[in-house]
N, C-alpha and C. Protein backbone atom coordinates (compact mmCIF):
# COMPACT_ATOMS: atom_id res chain seq x y z
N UNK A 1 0.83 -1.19 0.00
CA UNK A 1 0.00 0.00 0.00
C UNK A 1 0.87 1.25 0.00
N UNK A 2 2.05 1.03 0.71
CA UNK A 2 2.63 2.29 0.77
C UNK A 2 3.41 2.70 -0.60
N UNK A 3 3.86 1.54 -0.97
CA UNK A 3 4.59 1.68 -1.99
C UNK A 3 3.69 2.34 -3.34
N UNK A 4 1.66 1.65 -3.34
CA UNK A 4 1.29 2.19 -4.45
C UNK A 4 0.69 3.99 -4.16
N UNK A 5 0.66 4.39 -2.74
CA UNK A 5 0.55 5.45 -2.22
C UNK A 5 1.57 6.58 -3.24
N UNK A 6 3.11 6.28 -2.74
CA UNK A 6 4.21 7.16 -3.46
C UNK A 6 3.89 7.02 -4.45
N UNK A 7 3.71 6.22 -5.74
CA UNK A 7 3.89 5.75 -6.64
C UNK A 7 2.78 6.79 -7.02
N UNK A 8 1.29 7.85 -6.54
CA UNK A 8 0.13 8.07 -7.10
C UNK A 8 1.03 9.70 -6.26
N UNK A 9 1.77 9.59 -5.64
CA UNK A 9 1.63 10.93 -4.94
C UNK A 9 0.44 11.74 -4.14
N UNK A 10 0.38 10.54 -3.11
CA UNK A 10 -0.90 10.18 -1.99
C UNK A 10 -0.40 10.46 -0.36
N UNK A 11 -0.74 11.11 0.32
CA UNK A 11 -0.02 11.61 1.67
C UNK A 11 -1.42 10.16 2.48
N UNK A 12 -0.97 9.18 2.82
CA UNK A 12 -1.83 8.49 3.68
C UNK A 12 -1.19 8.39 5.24
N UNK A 13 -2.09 7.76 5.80
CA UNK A 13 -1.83 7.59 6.65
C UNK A 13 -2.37 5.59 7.54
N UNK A 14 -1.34 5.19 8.15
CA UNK A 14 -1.93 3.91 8.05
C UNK A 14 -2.26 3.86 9.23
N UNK A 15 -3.67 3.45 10.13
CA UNK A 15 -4.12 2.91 11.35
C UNK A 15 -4.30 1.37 11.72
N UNK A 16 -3.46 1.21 12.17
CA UNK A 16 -3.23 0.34 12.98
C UNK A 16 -4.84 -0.58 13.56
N UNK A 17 -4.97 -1.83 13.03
CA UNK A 17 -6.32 -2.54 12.84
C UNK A 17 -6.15 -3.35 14.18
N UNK A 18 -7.54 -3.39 14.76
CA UNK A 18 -8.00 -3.96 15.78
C UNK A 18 -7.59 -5.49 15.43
N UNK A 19 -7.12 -6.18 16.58
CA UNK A 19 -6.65 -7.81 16.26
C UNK A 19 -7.80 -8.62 16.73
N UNK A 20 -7.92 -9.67 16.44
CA UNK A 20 -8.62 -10.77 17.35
C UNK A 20 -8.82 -10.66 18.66
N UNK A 21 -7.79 -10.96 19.06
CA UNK A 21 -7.30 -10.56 20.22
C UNK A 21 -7.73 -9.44 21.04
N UNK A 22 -8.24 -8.68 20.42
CA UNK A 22 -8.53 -7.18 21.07
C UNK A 22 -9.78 -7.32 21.15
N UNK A 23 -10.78 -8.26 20.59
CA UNK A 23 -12.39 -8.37 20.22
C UNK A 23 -12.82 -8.23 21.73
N UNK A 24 -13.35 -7.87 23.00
CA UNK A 24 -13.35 -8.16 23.65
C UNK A 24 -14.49 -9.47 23.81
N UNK A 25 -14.80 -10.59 24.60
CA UNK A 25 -15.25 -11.33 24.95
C UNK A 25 -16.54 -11.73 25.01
N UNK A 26 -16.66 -10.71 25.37
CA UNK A 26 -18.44 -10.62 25.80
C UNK A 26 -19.12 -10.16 24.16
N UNK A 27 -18.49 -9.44 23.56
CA UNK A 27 -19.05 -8.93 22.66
C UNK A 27 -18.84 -10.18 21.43
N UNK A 28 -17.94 -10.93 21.34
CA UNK A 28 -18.18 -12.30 20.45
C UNK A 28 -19.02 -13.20 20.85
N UNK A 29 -19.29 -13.17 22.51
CA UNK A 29 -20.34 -14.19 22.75
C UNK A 29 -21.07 -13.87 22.62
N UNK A 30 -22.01 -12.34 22.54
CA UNK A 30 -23.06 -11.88 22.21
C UNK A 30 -23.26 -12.16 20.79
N UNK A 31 -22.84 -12.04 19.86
CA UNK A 31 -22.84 -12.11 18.41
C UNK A 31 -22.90 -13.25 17.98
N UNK A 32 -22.71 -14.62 18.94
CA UNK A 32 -22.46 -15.94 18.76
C UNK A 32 -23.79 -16.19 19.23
N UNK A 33 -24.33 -16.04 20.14
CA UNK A 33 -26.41 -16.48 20.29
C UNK A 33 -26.81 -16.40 19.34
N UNK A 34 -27.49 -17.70 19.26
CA UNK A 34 -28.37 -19.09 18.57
C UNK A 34 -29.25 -18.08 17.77
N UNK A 35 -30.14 -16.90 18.81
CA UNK A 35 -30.96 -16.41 18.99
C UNK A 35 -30.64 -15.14 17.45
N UNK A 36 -29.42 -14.87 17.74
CA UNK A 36 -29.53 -13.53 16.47
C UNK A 36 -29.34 -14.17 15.57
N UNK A 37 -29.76 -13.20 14.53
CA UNK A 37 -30.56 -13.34 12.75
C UNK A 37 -29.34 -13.50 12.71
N UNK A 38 -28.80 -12.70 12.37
CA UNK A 38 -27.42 -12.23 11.85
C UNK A 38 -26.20 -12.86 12.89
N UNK A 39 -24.99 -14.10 12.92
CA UNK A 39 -24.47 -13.72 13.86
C UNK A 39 -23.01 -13.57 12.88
N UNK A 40 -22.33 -12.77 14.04
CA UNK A 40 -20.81 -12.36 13.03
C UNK A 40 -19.42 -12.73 13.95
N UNK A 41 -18.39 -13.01 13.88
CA UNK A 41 -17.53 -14.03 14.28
C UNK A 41 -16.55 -12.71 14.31
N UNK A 42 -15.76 -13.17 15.02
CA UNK A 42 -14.69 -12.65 15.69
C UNK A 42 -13.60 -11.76 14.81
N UNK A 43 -13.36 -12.36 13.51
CA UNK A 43 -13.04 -11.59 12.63
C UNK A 43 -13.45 -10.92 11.89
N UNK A 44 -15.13 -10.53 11.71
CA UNK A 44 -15.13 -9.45 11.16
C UNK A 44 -15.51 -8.22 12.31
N UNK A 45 -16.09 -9.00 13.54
CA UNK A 45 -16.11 -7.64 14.85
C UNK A 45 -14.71 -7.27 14.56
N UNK A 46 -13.46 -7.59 14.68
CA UNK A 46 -12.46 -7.10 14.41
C UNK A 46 -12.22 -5.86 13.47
N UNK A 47 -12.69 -6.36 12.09
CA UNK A 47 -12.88 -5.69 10.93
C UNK A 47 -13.71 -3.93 11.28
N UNK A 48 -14.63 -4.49 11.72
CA UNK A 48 -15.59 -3.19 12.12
C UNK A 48 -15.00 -2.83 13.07
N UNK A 49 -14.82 -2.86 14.04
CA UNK A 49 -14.06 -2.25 15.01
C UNK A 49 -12.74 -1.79 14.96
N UNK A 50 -11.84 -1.73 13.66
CA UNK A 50 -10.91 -0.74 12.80
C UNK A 50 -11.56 -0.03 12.44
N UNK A 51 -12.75 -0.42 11.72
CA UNK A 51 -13.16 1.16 10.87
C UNK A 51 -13.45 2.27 11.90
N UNK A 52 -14.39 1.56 12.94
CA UNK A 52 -14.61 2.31 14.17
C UNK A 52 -13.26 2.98 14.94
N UNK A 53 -12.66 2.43 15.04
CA UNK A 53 -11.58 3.26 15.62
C UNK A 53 -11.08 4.65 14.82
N UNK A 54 -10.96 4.39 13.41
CA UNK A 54 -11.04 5.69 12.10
C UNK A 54 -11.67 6.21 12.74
N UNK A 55 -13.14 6.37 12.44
CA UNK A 55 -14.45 7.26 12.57
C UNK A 55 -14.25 7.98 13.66
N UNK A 56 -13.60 7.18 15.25
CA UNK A 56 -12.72 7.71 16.18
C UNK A 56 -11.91 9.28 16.44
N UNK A 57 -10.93 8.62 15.02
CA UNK A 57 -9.92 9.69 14.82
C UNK A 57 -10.13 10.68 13.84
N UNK A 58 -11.15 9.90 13.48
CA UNK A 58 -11.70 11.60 12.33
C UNK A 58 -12.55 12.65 13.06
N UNK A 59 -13.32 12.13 14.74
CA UNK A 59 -14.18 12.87 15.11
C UNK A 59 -12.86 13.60 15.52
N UNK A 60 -12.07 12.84 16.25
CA UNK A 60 -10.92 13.43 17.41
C UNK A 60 -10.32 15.02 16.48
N UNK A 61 -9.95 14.58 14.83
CA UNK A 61 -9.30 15.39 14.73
C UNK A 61 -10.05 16.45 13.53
N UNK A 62 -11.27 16.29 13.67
CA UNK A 62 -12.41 17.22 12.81
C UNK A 62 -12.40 16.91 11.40
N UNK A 63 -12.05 15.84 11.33
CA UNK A 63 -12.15 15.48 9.47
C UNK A 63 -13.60 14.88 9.12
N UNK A 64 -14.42 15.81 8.13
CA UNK A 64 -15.31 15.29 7.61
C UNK A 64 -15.48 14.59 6.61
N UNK A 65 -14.15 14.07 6.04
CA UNK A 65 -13.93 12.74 5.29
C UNK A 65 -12.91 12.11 5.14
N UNK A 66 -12.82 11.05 4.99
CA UNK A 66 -11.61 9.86 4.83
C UNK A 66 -11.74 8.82 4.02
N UNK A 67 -10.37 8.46 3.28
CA UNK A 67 -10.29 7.46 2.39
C UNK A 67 -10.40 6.15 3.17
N UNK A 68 -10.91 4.81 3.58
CA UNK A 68 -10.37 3.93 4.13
C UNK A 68 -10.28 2.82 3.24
N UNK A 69 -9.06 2.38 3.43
CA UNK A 69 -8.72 0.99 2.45
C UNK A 69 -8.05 -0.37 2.99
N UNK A 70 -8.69 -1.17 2.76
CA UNK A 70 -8.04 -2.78 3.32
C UNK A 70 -6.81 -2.46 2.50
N UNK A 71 -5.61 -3.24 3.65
CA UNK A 71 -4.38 -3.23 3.29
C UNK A 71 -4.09 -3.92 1.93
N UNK A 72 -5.18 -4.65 1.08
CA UNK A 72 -4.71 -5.36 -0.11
C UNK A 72 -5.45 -4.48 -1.26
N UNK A 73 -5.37 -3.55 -1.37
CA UNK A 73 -6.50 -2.59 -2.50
C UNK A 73 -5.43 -2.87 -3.27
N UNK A 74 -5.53 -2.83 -4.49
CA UNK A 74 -5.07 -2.25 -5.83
C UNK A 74 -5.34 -0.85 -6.12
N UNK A 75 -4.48 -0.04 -6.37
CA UNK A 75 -5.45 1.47 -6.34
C UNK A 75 -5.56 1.45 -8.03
N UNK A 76 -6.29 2.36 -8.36
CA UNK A 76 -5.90 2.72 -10.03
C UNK A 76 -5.20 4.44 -9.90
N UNK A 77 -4.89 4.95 -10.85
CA UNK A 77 -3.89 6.18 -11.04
C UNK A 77 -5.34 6.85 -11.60
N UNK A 78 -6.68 6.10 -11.60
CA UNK A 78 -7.83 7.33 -11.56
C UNK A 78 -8.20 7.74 -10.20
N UNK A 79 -7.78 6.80 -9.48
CA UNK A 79 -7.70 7.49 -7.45
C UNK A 79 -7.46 8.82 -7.11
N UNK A 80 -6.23 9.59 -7.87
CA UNK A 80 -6.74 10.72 -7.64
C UNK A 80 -6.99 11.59 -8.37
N UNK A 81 -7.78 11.51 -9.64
CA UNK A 81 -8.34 12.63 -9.83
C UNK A 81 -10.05 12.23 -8.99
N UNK A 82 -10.03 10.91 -8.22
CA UNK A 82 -11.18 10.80 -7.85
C UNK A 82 -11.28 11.98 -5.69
N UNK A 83 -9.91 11.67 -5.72
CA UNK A 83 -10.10 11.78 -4.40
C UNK A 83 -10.16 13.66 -4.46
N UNK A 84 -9.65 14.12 -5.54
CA UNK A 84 -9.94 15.66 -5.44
C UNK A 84 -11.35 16.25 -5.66
């Protein structure tokens, strides 16, 4: 990512993704009852709970928008005339 970042002349910034490990407990066993429609497993609470941490740091630091990208994107070189 960083490498296709320079390569577009892209100022990013990378945040650091919530692990497994970090899911706390209660909140996978909640998501794991029989009972919900929907239930979602430990790795993607993970997943969401990166983006959440963003949304975090965009309130923290007044940004009313942000690019977010899984570490395996392909970008295209139309990225930024999209992001202007």
């Amino acid at each position: 990512m960083e490498q296709q970042f320079a390569e577009l002349g892209i100022a990013a910034e990378r945040v650091e993704a919530v692990t497994i490990a970090e899911v706390p407990a209660a909140l996978v066993a909640m998501h794991k009852e029989p009972r919900r429609l929907w239930r979602i497993g430990a790795a993607d609470l993970a997943c969401g709970l990166s983006h959440q941490r963003i949304w975090h740091l965009m309130v923290e630091r007044g940004l009313n928008e942000a690019l977010i990208l899984e570490d395996d994107a392909l970008l295209s070189p139309d990225l930024v005339e999209f992001i202007k």
